[in-house]
Every structure is written in C-alpha cells, then in structure tokens.
C-alpha atoms as a PDB file:
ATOM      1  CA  UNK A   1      88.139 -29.140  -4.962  1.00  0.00           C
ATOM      2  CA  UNK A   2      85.630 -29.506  -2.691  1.00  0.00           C
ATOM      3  CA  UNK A   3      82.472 -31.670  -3.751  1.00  0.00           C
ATOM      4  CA  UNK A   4      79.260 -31.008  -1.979  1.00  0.00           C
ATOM      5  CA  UNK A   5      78.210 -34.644  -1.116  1.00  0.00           C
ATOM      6  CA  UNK A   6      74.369 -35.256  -2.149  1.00  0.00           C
ATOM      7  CA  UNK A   7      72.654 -37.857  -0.652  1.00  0.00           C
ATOM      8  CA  UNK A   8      71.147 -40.786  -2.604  1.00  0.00           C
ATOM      9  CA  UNK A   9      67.483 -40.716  -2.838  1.00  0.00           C
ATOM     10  CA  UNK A  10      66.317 -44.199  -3.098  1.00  0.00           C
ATOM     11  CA  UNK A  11      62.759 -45.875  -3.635  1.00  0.00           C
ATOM     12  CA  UNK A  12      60.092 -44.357  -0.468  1.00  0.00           C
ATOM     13  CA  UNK A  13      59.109 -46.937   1.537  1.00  0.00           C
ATOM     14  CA  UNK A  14      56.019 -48.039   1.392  1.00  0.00           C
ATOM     15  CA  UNK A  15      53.633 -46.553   4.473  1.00  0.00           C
ATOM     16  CA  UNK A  16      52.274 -49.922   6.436  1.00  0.00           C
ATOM     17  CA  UNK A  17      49.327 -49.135   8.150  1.00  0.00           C
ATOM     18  CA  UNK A  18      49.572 -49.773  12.516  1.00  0.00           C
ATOM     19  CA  UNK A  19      46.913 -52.388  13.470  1.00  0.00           C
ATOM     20  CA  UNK A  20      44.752 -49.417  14.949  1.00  0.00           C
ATOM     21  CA  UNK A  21      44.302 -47.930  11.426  1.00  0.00           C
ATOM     22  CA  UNK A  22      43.935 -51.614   9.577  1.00  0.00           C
ATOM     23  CA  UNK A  23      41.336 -52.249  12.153  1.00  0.00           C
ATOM     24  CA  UNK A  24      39.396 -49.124  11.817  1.00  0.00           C
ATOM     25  CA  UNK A  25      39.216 -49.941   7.607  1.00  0.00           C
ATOM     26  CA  UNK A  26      38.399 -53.022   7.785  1.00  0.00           C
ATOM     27  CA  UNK A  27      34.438 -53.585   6.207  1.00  0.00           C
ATOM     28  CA  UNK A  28      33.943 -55.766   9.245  1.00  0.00           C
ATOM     29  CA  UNK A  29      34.956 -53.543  12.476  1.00  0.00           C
ATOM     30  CA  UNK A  30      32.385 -51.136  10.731  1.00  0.00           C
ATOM     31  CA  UNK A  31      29.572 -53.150   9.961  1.00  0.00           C
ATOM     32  CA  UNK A  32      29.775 -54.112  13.898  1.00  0.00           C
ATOM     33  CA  UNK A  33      29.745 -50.339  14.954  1.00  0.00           C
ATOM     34  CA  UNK A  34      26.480 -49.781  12.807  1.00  0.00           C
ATOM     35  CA  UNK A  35      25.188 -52.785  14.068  1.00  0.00           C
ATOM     36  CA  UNK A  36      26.240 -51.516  17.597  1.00  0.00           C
ATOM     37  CA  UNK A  37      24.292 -48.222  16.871  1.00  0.00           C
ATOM     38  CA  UNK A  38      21.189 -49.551  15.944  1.00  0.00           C
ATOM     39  CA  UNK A  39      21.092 -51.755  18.613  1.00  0.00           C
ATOM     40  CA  UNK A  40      21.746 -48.792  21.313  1.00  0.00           C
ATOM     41  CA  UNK A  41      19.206 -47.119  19.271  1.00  0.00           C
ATOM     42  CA  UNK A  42      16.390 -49.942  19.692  1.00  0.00           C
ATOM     43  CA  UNK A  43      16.386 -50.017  23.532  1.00  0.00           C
ATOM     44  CA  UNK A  44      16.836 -46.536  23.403  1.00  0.00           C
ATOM     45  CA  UNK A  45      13.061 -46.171  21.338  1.00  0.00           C
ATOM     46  CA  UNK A  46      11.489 -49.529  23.304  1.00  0.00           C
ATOM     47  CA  UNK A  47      12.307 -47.611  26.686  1.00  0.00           C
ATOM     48  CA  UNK A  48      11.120 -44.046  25.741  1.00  0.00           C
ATOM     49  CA  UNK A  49       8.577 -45.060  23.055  1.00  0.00           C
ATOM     50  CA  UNK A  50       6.071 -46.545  25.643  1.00  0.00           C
ATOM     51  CA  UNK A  51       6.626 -43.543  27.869  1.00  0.00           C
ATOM     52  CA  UNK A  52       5.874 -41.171  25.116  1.00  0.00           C
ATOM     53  CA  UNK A  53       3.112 -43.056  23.998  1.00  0.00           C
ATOM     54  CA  UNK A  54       1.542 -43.717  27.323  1.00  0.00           C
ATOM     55  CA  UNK A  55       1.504 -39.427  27.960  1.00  0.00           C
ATOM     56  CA  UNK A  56      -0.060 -39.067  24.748  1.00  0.00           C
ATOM     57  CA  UNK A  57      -2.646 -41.479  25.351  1.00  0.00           C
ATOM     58  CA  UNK A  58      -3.484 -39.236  28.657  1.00  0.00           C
ATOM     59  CA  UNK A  59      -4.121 -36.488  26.171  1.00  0.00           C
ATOM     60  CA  UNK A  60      -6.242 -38.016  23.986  1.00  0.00           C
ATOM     61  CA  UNK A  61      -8.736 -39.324  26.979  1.00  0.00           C
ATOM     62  CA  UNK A  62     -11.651 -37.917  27.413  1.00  0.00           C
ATOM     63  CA  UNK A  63     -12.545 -37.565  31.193  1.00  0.00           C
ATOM     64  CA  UNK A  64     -16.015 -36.917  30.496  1.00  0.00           C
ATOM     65  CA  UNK A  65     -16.605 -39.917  28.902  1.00  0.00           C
ATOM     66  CA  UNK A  66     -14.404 -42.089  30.797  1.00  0.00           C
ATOM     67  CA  UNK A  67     -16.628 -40.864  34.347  1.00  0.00           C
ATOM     68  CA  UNK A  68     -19.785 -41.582  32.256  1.00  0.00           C
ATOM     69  CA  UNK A  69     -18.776 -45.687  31.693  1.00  0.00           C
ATOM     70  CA  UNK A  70     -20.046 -46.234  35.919  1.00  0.00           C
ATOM     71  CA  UNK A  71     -23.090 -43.678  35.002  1.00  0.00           C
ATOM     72  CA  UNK A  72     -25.005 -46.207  32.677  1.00  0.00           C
ATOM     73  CA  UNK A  73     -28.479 -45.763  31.814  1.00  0.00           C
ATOM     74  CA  UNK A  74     -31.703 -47.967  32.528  1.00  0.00           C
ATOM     75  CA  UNK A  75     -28.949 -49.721  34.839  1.00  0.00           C
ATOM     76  CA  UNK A  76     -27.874 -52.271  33.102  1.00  0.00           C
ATOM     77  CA  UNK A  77     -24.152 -51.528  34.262  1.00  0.00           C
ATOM     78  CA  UNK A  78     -23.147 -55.352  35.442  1.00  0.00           C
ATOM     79  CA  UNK A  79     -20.305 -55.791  37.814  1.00  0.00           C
ATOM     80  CA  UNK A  80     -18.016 -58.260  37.122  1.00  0.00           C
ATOM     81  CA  UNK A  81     -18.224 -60.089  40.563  1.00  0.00           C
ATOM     82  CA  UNK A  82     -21.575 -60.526  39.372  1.00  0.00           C
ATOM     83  CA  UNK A  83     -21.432 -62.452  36.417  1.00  0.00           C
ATOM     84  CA  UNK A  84     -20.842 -66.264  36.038  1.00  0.00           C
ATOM     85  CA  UNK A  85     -17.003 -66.596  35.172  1.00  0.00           C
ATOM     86  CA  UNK A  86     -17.810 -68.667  31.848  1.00  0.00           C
ATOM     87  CA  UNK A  87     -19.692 -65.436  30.937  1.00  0.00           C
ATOM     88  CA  UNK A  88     -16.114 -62.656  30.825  1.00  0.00           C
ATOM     89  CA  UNK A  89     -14.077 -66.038  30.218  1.00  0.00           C
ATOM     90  CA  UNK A  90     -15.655 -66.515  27.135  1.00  0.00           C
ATOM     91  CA  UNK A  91     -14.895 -63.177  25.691  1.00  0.00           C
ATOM     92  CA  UNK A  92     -11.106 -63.127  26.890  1.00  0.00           C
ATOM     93  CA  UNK A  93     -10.823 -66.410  25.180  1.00  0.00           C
ATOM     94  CA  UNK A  94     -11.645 -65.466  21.684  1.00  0.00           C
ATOM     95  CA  UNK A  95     -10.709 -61.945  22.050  1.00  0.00           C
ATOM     96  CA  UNK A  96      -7.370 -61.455  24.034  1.00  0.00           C
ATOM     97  CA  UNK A  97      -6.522 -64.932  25.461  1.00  0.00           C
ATOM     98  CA  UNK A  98      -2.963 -62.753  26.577  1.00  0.00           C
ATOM     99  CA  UNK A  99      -5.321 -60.433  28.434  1.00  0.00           C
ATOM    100  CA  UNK A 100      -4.132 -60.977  31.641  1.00  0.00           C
ATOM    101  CA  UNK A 101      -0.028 -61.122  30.213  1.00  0.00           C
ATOM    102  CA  UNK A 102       0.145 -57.539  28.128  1.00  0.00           C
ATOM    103  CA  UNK A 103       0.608 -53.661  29.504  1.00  0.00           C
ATOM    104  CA  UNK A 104      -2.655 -52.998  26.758  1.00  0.00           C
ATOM    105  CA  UNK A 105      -1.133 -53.644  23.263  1.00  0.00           C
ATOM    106  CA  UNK A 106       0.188 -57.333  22.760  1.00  0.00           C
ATOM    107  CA  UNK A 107       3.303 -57.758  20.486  1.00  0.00           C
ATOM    108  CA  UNK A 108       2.515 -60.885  19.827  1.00  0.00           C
ATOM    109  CA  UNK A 109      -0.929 -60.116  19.174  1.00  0.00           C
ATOM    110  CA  UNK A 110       0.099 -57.249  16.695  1.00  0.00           C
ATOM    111  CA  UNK A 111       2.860 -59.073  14.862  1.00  0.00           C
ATOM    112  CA  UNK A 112       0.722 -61.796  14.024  1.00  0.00           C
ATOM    113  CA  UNK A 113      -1.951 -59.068  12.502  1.00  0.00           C
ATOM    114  CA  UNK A 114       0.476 -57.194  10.821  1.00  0.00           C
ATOM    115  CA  UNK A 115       2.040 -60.272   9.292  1.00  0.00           C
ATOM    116  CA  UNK A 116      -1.338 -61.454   7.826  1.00  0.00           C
ATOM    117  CA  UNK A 117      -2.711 -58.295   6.774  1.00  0.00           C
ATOM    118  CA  UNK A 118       0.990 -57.415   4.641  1.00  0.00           C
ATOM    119  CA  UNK A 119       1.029 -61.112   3.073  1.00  0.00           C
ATOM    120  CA  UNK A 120      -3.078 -61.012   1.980  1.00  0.00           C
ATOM    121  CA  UNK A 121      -2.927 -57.251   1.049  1.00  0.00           C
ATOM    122  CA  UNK A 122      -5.517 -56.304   3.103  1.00  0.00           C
ATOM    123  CA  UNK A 123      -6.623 -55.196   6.672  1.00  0.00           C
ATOM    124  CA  UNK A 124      -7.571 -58.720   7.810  1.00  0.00           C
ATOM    125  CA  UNK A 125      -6.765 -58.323  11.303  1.00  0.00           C
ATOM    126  CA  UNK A 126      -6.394 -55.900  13.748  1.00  0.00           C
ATOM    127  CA  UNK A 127      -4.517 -56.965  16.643  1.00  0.00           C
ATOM    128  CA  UNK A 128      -6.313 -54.998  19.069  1.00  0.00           C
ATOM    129  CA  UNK A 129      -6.273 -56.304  22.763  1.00  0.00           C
ATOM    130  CA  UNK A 130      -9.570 -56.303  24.842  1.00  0.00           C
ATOM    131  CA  UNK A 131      -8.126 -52.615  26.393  1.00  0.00           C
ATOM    132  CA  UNK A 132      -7.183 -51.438  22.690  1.00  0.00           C
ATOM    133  CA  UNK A 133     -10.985 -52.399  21.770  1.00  0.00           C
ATOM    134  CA  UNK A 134     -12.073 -50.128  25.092  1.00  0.00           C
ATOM    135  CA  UNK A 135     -10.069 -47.370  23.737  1.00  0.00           C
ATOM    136  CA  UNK A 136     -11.588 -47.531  20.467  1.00  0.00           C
ATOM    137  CA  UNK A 137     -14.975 -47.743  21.306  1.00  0.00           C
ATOM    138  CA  UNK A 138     -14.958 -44.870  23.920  1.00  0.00           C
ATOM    139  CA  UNK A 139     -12.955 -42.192  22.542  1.00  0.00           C
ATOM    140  CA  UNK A 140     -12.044 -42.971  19.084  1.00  0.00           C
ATOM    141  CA  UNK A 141     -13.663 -43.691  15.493  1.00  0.00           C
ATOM    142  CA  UNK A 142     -13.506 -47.077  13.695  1.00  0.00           C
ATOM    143  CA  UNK A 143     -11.429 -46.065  10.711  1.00  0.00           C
ATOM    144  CA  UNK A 144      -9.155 -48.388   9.742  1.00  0.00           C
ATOM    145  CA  UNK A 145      -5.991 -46.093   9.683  1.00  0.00           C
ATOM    146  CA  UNK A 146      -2.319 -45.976  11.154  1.00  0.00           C
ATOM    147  CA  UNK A 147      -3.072 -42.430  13.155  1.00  0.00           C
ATOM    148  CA  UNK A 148      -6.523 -44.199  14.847  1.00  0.00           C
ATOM    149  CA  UNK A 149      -4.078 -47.168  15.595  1.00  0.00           C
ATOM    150  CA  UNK A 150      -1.678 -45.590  16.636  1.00  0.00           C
ATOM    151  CA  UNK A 151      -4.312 -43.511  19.102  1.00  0.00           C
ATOM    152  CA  UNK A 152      -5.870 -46.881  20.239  1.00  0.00           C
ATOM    153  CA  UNK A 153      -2.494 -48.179  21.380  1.00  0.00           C
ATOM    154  CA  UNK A 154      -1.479 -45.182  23.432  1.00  0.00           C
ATOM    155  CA  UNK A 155      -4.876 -44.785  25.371  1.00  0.00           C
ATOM    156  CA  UNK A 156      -4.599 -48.477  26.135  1.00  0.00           C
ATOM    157  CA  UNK A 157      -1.228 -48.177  27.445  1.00  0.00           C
ATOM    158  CA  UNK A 158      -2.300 -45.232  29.697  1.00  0.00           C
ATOM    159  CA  UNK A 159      -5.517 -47.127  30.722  1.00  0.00           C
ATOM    160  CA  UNK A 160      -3.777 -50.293  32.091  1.00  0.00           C
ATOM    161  CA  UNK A 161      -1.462 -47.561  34.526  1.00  0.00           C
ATOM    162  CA  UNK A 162      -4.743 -46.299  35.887  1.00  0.00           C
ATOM    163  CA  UNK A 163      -6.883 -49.264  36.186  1.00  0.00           C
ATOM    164  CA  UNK A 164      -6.561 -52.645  37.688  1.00  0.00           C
ATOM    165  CA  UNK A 165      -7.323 -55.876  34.973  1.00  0.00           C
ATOM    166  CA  UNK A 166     -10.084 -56.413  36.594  1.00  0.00           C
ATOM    167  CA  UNK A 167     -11.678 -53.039  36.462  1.00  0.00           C
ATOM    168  CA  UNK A 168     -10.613 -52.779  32.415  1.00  0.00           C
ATOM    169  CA  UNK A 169     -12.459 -56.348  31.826  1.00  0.00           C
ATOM    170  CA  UNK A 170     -15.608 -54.891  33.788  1.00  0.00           C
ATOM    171  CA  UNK A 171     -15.519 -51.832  31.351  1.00  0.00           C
ATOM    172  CA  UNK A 172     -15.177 -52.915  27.796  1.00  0.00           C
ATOM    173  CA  UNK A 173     -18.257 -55.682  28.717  1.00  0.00           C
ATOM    174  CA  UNK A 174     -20.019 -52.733  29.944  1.00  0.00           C
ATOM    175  CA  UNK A 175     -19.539 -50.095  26.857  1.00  0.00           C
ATOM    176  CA  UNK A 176     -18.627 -53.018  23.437  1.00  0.00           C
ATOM    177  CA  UNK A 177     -20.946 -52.824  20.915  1.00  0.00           C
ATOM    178  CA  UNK A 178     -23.573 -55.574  20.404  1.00  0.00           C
ATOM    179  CA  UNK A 179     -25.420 -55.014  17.379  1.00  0.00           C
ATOM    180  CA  UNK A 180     -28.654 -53.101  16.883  1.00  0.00           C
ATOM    181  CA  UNK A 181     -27.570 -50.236  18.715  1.00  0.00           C
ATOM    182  CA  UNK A 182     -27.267 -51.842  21.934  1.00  0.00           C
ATOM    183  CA  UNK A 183     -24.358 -51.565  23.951  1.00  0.00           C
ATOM    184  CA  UNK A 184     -22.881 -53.404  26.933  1.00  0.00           C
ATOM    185  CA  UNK A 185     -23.481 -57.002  28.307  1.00  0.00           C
ATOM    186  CA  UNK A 186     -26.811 -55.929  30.223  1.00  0.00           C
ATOM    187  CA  UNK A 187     -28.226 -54.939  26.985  1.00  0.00           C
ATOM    188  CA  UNK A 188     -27.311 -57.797  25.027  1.00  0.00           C
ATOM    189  CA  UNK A 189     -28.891 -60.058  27.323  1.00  0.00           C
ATOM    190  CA  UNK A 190     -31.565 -58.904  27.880  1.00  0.00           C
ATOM    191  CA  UNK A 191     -32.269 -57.258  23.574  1.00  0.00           C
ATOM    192  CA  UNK A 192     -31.030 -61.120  22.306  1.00  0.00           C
ATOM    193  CA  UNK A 193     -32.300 -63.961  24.996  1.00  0.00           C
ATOM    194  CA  UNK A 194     -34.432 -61.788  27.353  1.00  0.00           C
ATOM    195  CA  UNK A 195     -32.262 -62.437  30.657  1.00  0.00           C
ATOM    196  CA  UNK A 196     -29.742 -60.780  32.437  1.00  0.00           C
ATOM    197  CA  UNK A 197     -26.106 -61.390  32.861  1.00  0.00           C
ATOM    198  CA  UNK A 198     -25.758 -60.620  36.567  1.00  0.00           C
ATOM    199  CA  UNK A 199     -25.816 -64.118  37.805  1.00  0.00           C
ATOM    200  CA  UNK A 200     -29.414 -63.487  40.132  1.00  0.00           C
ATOM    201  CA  UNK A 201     -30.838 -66.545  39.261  1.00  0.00           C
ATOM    202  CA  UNK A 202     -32.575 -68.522  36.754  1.00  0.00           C
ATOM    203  CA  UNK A 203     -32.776 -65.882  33.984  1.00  0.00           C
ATOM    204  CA  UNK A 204     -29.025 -65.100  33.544  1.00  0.00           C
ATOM    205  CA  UNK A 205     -28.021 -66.036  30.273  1.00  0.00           C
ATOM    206  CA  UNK A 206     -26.354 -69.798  29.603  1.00  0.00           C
ATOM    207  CA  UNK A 207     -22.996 -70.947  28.616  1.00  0.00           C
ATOM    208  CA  UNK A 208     -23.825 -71.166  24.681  1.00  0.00           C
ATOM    209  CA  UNK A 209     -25.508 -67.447  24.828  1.00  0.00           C
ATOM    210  CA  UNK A 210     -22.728 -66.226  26.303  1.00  0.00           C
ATOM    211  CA  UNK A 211     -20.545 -67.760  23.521  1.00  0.00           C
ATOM    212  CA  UNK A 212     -23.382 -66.578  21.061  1.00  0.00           C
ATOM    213  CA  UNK A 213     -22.738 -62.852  23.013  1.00  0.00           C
ATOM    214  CA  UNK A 214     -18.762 -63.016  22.869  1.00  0.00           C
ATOM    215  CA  UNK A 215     -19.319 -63.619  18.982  1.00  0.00           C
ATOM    216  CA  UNK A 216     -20.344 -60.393  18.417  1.00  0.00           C
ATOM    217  CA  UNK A 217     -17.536 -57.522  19.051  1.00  0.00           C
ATOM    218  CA  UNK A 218     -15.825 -59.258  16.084  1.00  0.00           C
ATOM    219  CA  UNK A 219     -18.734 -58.146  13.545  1.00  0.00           C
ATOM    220  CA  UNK A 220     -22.119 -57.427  15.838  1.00  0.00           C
ATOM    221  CA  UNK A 221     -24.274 -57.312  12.202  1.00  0.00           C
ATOM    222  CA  UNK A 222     -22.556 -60.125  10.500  1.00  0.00           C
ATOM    223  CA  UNK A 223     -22.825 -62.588  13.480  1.00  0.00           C
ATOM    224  CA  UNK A 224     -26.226 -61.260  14.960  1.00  0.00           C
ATOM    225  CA  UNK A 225     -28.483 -64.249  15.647  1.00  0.00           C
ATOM    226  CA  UNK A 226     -31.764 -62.273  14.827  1.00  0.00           C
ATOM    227  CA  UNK A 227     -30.881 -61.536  11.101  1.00  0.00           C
ATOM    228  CA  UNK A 228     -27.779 -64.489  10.666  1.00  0.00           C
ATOM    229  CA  UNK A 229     -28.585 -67.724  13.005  1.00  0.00           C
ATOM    230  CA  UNK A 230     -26.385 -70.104  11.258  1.00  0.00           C
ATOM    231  CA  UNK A 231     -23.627 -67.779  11.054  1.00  0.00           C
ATOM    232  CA  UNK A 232     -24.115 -66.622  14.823  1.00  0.00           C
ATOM    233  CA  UNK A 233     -24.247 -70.762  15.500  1.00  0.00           C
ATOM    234  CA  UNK A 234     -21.193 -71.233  13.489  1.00  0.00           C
ATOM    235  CA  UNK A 235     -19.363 -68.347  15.252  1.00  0.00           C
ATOM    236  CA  UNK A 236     -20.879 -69.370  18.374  1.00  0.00           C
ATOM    237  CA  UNK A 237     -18.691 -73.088  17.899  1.00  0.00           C
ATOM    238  CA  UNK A 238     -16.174 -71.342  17.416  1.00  0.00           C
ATOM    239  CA  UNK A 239     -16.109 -69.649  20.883  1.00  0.00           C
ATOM    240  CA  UNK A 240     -16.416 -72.782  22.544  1.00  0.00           C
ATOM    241  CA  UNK A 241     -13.956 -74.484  20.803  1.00  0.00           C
ATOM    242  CA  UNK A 242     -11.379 -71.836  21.913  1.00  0.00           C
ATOM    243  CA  UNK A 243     -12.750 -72.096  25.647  1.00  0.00           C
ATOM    244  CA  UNK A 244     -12.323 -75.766  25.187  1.00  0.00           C
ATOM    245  CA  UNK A 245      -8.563 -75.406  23.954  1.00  0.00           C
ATOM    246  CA  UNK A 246      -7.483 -72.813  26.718  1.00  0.00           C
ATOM    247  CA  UNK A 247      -8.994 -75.560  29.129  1.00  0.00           C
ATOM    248  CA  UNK A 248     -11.356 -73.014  30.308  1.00  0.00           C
ATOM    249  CA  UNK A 249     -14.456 -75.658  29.913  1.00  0.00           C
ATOM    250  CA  UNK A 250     -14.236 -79.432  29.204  1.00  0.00           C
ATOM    251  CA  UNK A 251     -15.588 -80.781  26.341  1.00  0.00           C
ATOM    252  CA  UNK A 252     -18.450 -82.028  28.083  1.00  0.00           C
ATOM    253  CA  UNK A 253     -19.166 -78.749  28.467  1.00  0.00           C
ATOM    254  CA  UNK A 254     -18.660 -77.865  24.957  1.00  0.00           C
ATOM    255  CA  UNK A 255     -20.536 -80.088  24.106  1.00  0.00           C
ATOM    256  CA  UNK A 256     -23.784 -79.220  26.242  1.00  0.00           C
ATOM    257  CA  UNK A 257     -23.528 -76.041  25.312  1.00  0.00           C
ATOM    258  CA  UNK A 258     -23.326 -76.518  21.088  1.00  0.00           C
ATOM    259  CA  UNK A 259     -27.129 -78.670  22.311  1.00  0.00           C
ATOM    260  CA  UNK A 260     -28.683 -75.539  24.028  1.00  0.00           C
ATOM    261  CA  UNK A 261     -31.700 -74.784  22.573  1.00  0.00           C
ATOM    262  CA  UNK A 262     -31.347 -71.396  22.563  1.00  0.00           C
ATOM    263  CA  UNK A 263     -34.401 -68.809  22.064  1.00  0.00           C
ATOM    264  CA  UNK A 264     -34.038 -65.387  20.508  1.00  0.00           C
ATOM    265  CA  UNK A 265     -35.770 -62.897  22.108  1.00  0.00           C
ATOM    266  CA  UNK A 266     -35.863 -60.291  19.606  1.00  0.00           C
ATOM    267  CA  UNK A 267     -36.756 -59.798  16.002  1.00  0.00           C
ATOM    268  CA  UNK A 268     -35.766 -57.016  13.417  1.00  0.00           C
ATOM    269  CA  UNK A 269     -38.201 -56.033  10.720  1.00  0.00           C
ATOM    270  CA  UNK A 270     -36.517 -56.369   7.379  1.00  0.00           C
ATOM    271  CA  UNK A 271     -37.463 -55.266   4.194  1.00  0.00           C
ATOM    272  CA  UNK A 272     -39.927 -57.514   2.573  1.00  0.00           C
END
C-alpha cells in the first residue's frame, strides 16, 4: 500500500529584514531626509525669493514720483558732492551704519528688530535700511503692517539694482521727512538753523546741527528742537556718540560739537 508522503511543515522562519530595508526604517535615516528637504528647500526660497521680490518691487514703483525726486521745488535739491561728509556720515551712522554692506534690506538689521519687537510685544523697531526708509517715504504709507513691510523691502531691493549707493544716499536726504512739513536736507537747514547744507561757505550748517538734523527721521515731532530742545540735545548726543564709535569723528570732535551753541531759527506757535 502505497502512502502518499506529506511533507513536515515546521515553524516559518522568521523574515530578517536586508540592510536596505533596516536602513530605510530606521527614525534616524528619515529624520536626515527631512532635514535634507528643508535644507534644499531654503536655498531654493533665498535664491528665488529675492528675485521675486525684487520684480515685485518694480511693480509697485511709481515712475512719476521717482522722476519728480531730481525736480525739487524752491531748489533746495542738494547734491551729495556738495555737502560736508560729516553732514550724510552722520545720518548713515545712526541710521544704517551697514549702508554701504546690504543689497537694500539688512538681515542683520531685521533680525535684530524682529527679535526685540517679539520679546517686548510691541513694534519697537523697524529694521528698515536707509533705502527701505526711501521706499517708504516715496511710494508707500507709514502703517505699521507686514503687507507695507513687506512692500518696503521689495522696492528697496529693486532700487539698489537701478541706482548706484551713492545716488540712493543723495535721494533719501533729499525726500526724508524733517518735521513741520518740511522735507529734504535743504529744507531742514535752512526751516531749523537758517543755513544751507551745500557746503558754499560760512552758512552751511555745523557738525552738531547736522547731528541735531540726522535725529530727526527717527521721530521728526518728538525730537524737533523748536517744540523739544532737551530731547533734540539728548538725541543729538546720541548721534555723535555713534559717529564717535564708528570712528567717523574723534572725540575731540565730539566733544566740540556737544559745546556748539546752536541757534534755532524757527519757532512754532503753540497753543497758549
């Protein structure tokens, strides 16, 4: 009698994973992939981001406006070449001492800002660079949002690819905001201390009113020196202090300059 053999089944083995498929579990290998995305994905955005932003910024100039900045009126458009270096030197100092390092927005600059304003929980500082300020002041409002930010930094991004440093530094002096509705370096000299700014002589305005002057983009009404002296003085120490620190004057100079007996021209009426 024929028996049909039947084979004995014994226990499965157990399936062992090749070192492909143990390396493709493991929490490690995948953490490093994600890690690996990200980081394509960050020089992916830092390369295209400042290209994107720098087209939109072309859309949001106004031509108009940008022509009208060498069509002053009264003529009190100064050239750079023209004014005594401590005079621009003063307001790169306290403004954008990286003036001369940054493509128009400062990292630096705007990390700093955004690290005050987050851990003070409030809009403390802004970050803007001297051709962030430009943008602002010709083409944009002064409301302290993300979208007008955002708008600042792009048209400063596309106005350092058509201008020269020089030729951005001769602008924003030209078109800032002073106080008292004046606007420009021309009018500040001559609305505050009488005198000019152009260099022609003895009338041009001295190192500590040109420290006084560079005070005032920060806040032109709280610093004025017609309606706040001491603060304008206090701001005005400030300035030098910062000049004396980037080794842009001594501290002789400093010095001479905090003595300056300085003579507002102008007075504001105020409510009695």
């Amino acid at each position: 009698m024929n028996h049909l053999s039947v084979p004995v089944v014994g226990k499965a083995k157990p399936f062992v994973p090749t070192n492909e498929n143990t390396r493709a579990k493991q929490p490690g290998s995948m953490w490093k992939r994600r890690i690996g995305v990200w980081l394509i994905g960050l020089v992916i955005v830092s390369v295209l981001a400042p290209i994107i932003m720098s087209v939109a910024g072309n859309i949001w100039i106004d031509e108009k406006k940008l022509a009208a900045v060498h069509e002053p009126k009264s003529g009190m458009y100064v050239k750079l070449d023209e004014m005594p270096d401590y005079v621009w030197k003063a307001f790169v100092a306290i403004e954008d001492h990286r003036f001369m390092m940054h493509d128009g927005v400062d990292p630096v600059a705007l990390a700093r800002a955004i690290w005050i304003d987050v851990s003070q929980g409030a809009y403390v500082q802004g970050g803007s660079t001297i051709t962030m300020q430009l943008a602002r002041n010709l083409f944009l409002t002064h409301d302290k949002t993300m979208l007008r930010k955002a708008k600042e930094m792009a048209i400063a991004l596309q106005l350092e690819q058509r201008y020269s440093k020089k030729e951005l530094l001769e602008m924003y002096l030209n078109v800032i905001y002073f106080g008292h509705g004046k606007y420009g370096i021309g009018e500040a000299s001559a609305f505050y201390f009488g005198k000019t700014a152009n260099g022609n002589g003895s009338e041009t305005i001295s190192l500590g009113e040109a420290a006084i002057l560079a005070s005032l983009p920060k806040a032109p009404e709280n610093y004025s020196p017609v309606k706040h002296w001491q603060k304008a003085k206090q701001r005005q120490h400030v300035v030098l202090s910062r000049m004396a620190e980037l080794n842009v004057i001594d501290e002789g100079q400093k010095q001479k300059a905090l003595r300056e007996k300085i003579s507002v021209h102008k007075t504001v009426k105020t409510a009695s």
